[in-house]
C-alpha atoms as a PDB file:
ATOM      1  CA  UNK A   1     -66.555  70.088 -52.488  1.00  0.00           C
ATOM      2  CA  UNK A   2     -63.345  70.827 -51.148  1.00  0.00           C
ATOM      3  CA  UNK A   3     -59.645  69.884 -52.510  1.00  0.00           C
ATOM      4  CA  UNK A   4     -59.465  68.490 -48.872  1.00  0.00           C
ATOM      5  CA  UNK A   5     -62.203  66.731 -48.702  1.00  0.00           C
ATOM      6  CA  UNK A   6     -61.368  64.835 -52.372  1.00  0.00           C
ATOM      7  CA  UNK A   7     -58.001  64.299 -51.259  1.00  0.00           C
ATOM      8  CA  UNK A   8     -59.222  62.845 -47.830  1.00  0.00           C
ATOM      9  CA  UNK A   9     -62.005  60.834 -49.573  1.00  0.00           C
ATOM     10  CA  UNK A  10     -59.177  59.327 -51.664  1.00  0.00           C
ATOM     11  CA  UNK A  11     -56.538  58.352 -48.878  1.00  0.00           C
ATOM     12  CA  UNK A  12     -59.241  56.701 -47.094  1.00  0.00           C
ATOM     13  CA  UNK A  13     -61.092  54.446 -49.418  1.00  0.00           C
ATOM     14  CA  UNK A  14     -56.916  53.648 -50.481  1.00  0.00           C
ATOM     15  CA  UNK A  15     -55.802  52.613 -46.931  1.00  0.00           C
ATOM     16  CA  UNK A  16     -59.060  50.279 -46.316  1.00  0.00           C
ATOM     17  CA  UNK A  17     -58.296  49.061 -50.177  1.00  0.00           C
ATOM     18  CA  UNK A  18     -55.034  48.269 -49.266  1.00  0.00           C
ATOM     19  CA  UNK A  19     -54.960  46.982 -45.424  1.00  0.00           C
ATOM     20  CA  UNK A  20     -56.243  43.581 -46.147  1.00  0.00           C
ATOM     21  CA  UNK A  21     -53.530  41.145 -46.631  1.00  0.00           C
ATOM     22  CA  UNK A  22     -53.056  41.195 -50.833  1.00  0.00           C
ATOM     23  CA  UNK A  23     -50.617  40.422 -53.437  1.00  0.00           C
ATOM     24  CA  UNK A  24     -48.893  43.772 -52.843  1.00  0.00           C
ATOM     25  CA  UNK A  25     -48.852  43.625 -49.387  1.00  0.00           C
ATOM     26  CA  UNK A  26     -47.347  39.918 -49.774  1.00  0.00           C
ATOM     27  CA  UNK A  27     -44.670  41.370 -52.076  1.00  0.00           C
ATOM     28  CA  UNK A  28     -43.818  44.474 -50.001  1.00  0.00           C
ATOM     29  CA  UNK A  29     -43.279  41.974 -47.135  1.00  0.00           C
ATOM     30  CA  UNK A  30     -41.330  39.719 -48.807  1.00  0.00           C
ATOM     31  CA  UNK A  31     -39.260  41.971 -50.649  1.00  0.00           C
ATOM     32  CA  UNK A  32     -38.579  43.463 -47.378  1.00  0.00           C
ATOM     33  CA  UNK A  33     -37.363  40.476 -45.361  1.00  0.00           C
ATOM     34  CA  UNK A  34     -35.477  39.283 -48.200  1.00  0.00           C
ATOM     35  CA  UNK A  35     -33.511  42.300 -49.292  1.00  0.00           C
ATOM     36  CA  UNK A  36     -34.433  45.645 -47.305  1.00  0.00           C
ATOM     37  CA  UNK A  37     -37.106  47.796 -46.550  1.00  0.00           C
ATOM     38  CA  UNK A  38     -36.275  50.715 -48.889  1.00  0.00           C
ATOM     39  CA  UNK A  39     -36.289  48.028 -51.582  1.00  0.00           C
ATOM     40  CA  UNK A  40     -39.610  47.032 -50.906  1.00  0.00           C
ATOM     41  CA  UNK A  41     -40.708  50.739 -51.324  1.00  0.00           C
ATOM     42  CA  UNK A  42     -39.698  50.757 -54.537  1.00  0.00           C
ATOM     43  CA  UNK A  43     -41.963  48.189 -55.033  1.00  0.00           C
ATOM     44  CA  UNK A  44     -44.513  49.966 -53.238  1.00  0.00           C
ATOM     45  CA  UNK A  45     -44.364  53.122 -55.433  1.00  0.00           C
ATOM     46  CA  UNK A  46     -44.708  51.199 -58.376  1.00  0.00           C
ATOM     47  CA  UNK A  47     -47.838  49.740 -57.224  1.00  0.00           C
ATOM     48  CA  UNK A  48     -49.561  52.817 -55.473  1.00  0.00           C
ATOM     49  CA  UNK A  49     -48.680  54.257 -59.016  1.00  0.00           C
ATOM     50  CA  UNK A  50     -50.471  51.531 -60.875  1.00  0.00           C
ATOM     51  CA  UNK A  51     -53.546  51.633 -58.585  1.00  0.00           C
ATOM     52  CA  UNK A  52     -54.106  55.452 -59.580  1.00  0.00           C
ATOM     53  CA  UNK A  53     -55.454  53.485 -63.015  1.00  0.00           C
ATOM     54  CA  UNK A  54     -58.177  51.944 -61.166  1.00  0.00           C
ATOM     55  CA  UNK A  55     -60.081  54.783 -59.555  1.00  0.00           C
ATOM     56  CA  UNK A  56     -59.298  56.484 -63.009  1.00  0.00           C
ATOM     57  CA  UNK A  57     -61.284  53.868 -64.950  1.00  0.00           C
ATOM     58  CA  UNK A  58     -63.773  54.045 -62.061  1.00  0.00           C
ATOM     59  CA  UNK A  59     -64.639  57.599 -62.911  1.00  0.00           C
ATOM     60  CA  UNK A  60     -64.576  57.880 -66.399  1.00  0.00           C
ATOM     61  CA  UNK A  61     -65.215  53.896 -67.920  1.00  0.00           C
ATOM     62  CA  UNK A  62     -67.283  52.265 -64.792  1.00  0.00           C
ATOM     63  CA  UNK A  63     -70.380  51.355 -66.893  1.00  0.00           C
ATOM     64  CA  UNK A  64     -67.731  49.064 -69.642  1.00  0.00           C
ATOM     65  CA  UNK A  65     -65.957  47.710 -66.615  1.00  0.00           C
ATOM     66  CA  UNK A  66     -68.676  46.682 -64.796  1.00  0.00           C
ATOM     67  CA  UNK A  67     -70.406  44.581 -67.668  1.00  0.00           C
ATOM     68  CA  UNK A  68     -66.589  43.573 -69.558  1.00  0.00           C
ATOM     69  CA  UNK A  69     -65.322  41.862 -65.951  1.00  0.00           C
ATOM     70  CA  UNK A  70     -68.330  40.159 -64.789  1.00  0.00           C
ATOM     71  CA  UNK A  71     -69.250  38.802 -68.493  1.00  0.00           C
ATOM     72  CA  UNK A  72     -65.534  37.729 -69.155  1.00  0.00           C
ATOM     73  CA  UNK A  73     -64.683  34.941 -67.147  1.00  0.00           C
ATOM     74  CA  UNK A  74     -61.521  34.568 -69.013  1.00  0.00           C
ATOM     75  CA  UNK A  75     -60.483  37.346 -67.450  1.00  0.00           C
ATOM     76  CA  UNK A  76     -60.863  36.274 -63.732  1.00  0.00           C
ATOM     77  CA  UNK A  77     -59.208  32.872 -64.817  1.00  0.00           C
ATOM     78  CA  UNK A  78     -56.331  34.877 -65.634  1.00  0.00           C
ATOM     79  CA  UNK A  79     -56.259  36.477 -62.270  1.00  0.00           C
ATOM     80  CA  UNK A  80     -56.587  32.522 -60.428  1.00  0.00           C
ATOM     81  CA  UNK A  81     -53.974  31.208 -62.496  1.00  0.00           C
ATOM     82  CA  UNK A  82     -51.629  34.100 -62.056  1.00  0.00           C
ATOM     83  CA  UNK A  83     -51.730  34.211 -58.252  1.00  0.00           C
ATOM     84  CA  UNK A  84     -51.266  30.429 -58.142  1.00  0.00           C
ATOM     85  CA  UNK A  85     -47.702  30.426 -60.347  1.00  0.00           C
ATOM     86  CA  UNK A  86     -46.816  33.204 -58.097  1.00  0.00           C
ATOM     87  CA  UNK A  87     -47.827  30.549 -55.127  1.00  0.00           C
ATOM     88  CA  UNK A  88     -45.713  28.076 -56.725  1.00  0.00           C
ATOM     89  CA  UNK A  89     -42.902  30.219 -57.487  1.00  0.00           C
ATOM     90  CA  UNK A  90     -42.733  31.321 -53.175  1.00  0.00           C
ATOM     91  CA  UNK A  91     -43.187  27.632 -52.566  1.00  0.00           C
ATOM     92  CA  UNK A  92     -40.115  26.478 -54.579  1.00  0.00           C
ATOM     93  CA  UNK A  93     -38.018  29.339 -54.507  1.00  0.00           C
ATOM     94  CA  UNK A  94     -35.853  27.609 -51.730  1.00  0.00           C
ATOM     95  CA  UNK A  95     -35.136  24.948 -53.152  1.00  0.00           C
ATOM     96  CA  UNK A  96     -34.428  26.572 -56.947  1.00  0.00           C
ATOM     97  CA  UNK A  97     -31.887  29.380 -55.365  1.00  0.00           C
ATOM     98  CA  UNK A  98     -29.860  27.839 -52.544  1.00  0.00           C
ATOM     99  CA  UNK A  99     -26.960  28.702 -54.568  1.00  0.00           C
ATOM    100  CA  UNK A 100     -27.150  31.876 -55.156  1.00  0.00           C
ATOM    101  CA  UNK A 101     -25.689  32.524 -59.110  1.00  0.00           C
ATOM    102  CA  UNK A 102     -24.287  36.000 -59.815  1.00  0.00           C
ATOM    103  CA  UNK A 103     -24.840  36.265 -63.577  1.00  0.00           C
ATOM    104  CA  UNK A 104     -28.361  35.617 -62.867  1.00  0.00           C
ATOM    105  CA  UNK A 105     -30.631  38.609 -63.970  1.00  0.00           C
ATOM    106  CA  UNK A 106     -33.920  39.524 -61.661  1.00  0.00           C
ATOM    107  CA  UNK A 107     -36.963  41.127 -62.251  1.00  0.00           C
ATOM    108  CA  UNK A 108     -36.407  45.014 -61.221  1.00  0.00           C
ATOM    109  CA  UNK A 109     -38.536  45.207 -57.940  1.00  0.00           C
ATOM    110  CA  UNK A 110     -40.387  48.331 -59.821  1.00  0.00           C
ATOM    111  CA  UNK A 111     -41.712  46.138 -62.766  1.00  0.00           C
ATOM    112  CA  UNK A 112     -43.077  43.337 -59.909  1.00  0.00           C
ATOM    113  CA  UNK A 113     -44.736  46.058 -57.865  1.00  0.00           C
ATOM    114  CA  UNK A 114     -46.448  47.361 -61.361  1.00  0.00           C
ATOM    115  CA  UNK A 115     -47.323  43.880 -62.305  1.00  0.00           C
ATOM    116  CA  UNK A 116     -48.451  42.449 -59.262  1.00  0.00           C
ATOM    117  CA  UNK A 117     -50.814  45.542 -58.864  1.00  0.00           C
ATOM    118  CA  UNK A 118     -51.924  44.692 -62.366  1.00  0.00           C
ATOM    119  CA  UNK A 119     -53.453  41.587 -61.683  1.00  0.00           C
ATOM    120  CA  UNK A 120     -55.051  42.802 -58.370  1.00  0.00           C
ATOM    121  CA  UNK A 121     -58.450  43.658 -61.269  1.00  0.00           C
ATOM    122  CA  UNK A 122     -60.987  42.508 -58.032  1.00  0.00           C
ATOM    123  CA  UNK A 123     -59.966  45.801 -56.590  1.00  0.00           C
ATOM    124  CA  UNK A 124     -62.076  47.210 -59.666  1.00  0.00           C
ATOM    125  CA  UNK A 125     -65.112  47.338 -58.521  1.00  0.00           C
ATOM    126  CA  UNK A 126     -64.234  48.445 -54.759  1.00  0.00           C
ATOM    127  CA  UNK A 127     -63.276  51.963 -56.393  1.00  0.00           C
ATOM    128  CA  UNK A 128     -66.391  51.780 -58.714  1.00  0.00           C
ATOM    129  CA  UNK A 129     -68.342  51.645 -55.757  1.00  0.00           C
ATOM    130  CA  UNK A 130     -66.219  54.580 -53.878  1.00  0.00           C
ATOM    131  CA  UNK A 131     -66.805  56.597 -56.531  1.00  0.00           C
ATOM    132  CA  UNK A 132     -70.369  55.707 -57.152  1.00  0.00           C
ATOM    133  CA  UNK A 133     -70.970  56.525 -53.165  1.00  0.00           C
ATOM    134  CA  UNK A 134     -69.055  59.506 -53.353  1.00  0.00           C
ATOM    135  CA  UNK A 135     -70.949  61.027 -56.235  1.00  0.00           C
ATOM    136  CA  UNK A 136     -74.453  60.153 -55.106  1.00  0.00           C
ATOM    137  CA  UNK A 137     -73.866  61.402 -51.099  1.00  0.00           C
ATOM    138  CA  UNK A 138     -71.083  64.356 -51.037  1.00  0.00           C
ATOM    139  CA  UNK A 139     -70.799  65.453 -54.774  1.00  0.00           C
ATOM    140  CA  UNK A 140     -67.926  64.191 -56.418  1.00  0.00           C
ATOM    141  CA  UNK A 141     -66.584  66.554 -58.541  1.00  0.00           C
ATOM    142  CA  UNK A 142     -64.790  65.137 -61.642  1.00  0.00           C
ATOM    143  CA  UNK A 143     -62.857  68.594 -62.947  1.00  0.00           C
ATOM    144  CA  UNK A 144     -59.101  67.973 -63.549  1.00  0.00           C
ATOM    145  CA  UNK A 145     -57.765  69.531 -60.352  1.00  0.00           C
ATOM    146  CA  UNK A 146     -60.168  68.107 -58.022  1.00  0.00           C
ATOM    147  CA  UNK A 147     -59.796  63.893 -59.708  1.00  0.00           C
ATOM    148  CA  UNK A 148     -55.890  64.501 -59.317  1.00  0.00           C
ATOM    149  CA  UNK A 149     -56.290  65.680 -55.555  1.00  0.00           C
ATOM    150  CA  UNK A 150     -58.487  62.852 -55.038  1.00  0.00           C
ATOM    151  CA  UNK A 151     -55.528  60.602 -56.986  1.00  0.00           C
ATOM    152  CA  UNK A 152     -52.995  62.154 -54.513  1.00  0.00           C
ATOM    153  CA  UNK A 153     -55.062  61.204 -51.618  1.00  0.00           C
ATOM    154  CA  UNK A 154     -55.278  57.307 -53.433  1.00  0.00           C
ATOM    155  CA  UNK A 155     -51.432  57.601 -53.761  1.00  0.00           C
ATOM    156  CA  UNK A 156     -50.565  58.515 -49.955  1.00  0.00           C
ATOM    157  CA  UNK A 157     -53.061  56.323 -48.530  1.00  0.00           C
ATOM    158  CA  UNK A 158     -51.586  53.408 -50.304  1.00  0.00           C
ATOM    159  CA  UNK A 159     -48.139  54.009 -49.946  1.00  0.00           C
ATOM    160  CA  UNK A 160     -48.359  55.411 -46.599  1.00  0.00           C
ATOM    161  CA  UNK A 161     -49.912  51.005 -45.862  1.00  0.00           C
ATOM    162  CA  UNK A 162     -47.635  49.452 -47.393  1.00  0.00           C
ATOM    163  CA  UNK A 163     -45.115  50.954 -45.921  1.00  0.00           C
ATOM    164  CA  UNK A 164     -46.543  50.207 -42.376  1.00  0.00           C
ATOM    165  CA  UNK A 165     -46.713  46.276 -43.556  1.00  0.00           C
ATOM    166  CA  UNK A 166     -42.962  46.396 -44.843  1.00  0.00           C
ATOM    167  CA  UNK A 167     -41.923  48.564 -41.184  1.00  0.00           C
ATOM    168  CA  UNK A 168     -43.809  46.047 -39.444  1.00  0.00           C
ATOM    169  CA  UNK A 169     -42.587  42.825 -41.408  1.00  0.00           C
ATOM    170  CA  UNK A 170     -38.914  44.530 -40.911  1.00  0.00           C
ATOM    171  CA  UNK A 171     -39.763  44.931 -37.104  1.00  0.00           C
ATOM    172  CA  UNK A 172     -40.734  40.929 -36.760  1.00  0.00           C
ATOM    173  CA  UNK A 173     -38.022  39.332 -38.575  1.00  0.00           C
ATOM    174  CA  UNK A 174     -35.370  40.838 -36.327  1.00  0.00           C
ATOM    175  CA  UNK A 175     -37.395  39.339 -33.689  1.00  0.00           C
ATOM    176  CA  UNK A 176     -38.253  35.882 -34.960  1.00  0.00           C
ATOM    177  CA  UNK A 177     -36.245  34.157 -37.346  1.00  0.00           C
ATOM    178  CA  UNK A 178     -38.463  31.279 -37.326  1.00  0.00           C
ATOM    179  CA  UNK A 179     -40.965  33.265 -39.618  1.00  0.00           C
ATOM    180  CA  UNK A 180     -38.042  34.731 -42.066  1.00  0.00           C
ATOM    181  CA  UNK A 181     -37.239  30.598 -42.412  1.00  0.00           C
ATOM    182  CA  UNK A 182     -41.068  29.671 -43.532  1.00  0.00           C
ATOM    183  CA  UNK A 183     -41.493  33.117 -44.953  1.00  0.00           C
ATOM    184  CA  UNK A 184     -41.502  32.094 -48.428  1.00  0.00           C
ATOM    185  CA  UNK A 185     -43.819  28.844 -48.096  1.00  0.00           C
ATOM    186  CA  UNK A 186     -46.480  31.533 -46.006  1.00  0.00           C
ATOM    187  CA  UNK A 187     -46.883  33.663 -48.576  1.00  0.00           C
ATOM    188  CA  UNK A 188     -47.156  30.933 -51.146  1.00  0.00           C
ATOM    189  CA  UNK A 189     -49.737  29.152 -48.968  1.00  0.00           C
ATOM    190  CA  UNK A 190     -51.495  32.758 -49.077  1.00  0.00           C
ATOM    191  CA  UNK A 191     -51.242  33.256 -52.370  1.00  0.00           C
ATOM    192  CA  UNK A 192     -53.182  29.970 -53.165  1.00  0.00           C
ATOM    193  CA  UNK A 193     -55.704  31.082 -50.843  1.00  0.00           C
ATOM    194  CA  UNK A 194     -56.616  34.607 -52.377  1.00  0.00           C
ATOM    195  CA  UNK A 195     -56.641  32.000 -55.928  1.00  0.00           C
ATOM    196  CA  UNK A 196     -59.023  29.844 -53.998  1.00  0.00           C
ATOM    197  CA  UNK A 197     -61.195  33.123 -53.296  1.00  0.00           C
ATOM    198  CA  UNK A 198     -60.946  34.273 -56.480  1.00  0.00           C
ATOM    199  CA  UNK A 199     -62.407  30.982 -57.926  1.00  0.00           C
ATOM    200  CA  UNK A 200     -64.486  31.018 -55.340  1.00  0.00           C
ATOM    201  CA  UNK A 201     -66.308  33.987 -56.511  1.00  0.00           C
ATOM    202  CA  UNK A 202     -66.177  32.898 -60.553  1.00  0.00           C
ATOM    203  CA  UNK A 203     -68.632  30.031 -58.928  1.00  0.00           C
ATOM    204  CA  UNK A 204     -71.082  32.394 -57.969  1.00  0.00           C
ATOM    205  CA  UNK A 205     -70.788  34.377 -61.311  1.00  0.00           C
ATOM    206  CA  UNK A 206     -71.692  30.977 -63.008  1.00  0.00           C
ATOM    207  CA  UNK A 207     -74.070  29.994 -60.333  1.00  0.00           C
END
């Protein structure tokens, strides 16, 4: 199989990975409307960078994954509580920084976008699956060069997203500044959903 075809295979299993409304996404959009859009790239980098791990572990550790995640409900516990702090913390936020203090020391946005895409483990066995399809119908071939052109094409595609949801948050806040007011209390309101879902699917786990 072609370098093209690994590299294509890669950007689009990344951009359907990445278009439905996520953590990242939520972070890239806020980070955006809150500071600027180059900022929020930053952010993306980090986490297109982290998400190379996942389609890495995918290829060489799928089997362990597989049977460690779904057997270790601690695990997906962490992922529900850790999505609703971050709920809480977009929920509050306007109330705890009004005043904005200048000897206060934040995050760096490149840390966030690595952690955030941390936590997004779910996304685990979407790139199991890509690579399980892509071995058993067009021949994925795991030598060095051909893996890093497919992690290229898993870079661009997910970069390449995000930055279409930060252009397009940037786009509606100079047009609404309604949503820029209840930005923070959306995403937090989204964040407890995707902990809702989460739980939701440790139920059927147990069930």
């Amino acid at each position: 199989m072609s370098y093209f075809l690994h590299f294509f295979l890669g950007l689009v299993a990344s951009i359907i990975v990445t278009l439905p409304l996520g953590p990242v996404n939520l972070l890239v959009v806020n980070t955006t409307v809150c500071k600027n859009l180059r900022t929020a790239m930053v952010v993306a980098s980090a986490a297109s960078l982290m998400e190379l791990l996942k389609p890495l572990l995918a290829i060489y550790f799928s089997w362990l994954i597989t049977r460690h995640i779904e057997s270790n409900m601690y695990i997906q516990l962490t992922v529900v509580l850790a999505f609703i702090l971050i709920g809480l913390y977009f929920l509050l936020k306007k109330n705890t920084s009004s005043e904005t203090d200048p000897n206060r020391r934040e995050m760096p946005e490149f840390i966030k976008g690595v952690l955030i895409s941390f936590l997004n483990i779910p996304a685990l066995p979407f790139w199991i699956f890509v690579v399980a399809y892509c071995e058993g119908t067009v021949g994925f071939d795991f030598s060095i060069s051909t893996v890093a052109m497919f992690l290229a094409g898993v870079f661009s595609g997910r970069y390449t997203t995000l930055w279409i949801y930060g252009r397009l948050s940037q786009y509606i806040l100079e047009r609404s500044s309604v949503i820029a007011l209840w930005l923070d209390r959306i995403i937090a309101v989204l964040f407890f959903i995707l902990s809702l879902v989460q739980a939701v699917r440790i139920l059927g786990f147990i069930g």
